[in-house]
Protein backbone atom coordinates (compact mmCIF):
# COMPACT_ATOMS: atom_id res chain seq x y z
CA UNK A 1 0.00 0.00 0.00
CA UNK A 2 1.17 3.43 -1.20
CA UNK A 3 1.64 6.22 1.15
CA UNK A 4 -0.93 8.03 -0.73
CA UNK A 5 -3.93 5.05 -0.59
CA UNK A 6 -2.34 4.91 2.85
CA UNK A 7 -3.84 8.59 3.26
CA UNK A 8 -6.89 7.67 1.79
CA UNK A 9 -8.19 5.19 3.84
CA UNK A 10 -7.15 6.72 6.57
CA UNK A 11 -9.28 9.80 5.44
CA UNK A 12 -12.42 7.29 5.27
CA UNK A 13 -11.85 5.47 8.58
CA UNK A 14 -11.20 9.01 10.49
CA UNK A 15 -14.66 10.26 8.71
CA UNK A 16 -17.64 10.73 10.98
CA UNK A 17 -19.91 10.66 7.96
CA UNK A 18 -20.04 8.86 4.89
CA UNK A 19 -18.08 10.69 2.30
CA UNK A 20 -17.66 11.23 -1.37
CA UNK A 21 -14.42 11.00 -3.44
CA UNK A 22 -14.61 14.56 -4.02
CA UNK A 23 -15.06 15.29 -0.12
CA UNK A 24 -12.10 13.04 0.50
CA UNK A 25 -9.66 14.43 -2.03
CA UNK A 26 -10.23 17.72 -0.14
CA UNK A 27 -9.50 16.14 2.53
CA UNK A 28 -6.06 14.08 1.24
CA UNK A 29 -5.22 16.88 -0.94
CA UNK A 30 -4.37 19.39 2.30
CA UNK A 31 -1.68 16.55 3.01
CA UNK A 32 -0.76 16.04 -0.25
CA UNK A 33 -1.37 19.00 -2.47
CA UNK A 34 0.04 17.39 -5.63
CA UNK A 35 -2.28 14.40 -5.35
CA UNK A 36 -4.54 13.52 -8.34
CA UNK A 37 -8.34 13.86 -8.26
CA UNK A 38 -8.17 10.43 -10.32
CA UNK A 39 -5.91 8.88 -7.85
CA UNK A 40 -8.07 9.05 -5.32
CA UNK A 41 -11.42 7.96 -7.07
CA UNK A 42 -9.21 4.54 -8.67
CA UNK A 43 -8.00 3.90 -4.68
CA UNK A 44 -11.35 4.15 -3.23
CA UNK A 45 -13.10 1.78 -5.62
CA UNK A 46 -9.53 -0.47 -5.06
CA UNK A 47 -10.10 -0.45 -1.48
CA UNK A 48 -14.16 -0.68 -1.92
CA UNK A 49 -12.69 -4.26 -4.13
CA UNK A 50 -11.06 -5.54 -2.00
CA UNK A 51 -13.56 -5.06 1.55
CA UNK A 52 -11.50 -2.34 3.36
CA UNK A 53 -14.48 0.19 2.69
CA UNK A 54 -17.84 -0.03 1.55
CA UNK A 55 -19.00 2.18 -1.38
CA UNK A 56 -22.57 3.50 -1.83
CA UNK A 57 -23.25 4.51 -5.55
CA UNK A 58 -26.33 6.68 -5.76
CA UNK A 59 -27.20 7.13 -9.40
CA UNK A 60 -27.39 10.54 -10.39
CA UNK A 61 -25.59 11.43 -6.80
CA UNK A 62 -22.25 10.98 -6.01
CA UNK A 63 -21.05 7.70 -4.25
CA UNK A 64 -20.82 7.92 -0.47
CA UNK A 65 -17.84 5.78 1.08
CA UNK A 66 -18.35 4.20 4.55
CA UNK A 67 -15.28 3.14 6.84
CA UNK A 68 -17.59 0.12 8.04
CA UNK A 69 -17.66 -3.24 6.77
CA UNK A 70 -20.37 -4.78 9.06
CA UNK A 71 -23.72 -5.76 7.61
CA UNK A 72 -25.48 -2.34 8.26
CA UNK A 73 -28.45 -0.83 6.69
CA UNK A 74 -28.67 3.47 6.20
CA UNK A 75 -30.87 6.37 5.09
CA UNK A 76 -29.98 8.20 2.43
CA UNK A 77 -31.82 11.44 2.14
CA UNK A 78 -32.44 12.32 -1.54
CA UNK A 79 -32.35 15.90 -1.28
CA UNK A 80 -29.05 16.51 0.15
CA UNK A 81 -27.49 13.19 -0.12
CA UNK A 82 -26.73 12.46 3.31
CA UNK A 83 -26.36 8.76 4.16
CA UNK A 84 -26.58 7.59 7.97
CA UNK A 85 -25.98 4.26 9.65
CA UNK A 86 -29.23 2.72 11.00
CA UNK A 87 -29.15 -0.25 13.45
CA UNK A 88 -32.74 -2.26 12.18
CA UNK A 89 -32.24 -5.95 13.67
CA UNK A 90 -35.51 -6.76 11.75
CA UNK A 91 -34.03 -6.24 8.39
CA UNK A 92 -31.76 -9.30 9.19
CA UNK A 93 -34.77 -11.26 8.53
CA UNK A 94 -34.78 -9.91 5.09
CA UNK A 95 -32.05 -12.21 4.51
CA UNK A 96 -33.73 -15.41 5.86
CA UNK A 97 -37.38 -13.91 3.80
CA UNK A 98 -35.47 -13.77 0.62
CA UNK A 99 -33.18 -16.85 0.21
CA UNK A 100 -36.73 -18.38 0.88
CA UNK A 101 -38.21 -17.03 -1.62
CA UNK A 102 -35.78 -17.20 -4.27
CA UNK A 103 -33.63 -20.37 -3.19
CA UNK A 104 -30.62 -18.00 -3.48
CA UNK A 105 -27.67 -18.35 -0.94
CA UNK A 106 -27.32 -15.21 0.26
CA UNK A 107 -24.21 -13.89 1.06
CA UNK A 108 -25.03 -10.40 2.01
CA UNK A 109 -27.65 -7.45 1.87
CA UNK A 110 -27.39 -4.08 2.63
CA UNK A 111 -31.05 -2.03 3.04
CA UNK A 112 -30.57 1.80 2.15
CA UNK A 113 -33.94 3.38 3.26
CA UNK A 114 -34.56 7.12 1.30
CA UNK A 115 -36.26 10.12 3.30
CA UNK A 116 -35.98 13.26 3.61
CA UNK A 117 -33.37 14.42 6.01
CA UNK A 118 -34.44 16.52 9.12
CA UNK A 119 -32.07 19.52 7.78
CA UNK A 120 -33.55 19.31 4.34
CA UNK A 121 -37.05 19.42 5.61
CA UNK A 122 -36.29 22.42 7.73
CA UNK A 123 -34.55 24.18 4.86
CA UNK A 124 -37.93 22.78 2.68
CA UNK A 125 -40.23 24.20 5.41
CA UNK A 126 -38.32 27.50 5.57
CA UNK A 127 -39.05 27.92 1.58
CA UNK A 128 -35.39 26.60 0.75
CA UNK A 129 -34.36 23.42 -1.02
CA UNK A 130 -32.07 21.89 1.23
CA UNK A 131 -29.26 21.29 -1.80
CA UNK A 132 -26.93 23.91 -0.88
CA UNK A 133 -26.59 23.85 2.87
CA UNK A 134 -28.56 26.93 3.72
């Protein structure tokens, strides 16, 4: 491991939140000012590979990187793009429900839940939409 991915991960497991690549280059790049944008996306999908880190890929949104590899489920707000670890010991039997139904061997599952965040619906209720952090 590079000094650099070194930096990375280190960036992901010091994290509070869930981040994205862009929020984590910031974050590297005070460290390492000559570091490459595309240095950092290619490690965290490298260390997302190979179970160090879980990535979240959000369609339209940016990906969200989590430092824990536990089974965990989240919410992901769709207005700001927040993503927050939930502990829901029922959605273990989700597991059990479908392998039954499918005769799959499940090997994993992750539930992401979408809402609104509390934040967003503030900013929503104060005539705002919640995107830009006001």
């Amino acid at each position: 491991m590079t000094t650099q991915r070194a930096a990375i991960l280190a960036e992901v497991q010091a994290a509070d939140e869930h981040l994205t690549a862009g929020e984590i280059f910031e974050r590297v790049r005070r460290k390492y000012p000559t570091i490459a944008y595309g240095t950092v996306y290619r490690t965290l999908h490298l260390l997302a590979e190979r179970g160090l880190i879980q990535e979240f890929p959000f369609g339209d949104q940016a990906s969200r990187f989590d430092r824990r590899t536990d089974r965990h489920d989240h919410v992901h707000c769709t207005s700001c793009g927040a993503l927050v670890d939930v502990d829901v010991p029922s959605a273990i039997l989700a597991r059990q429900v479908a392998a039954d139904q499918t005769g799959y061997e499940i090997h994993g599952h992750q539930t992401v839940f979408t809402g609104i965040c509390p934040d967003c619906q503030r900013a929503r209720q104060n005539g705002k939409d919640g995107r830009d952090g006001d």
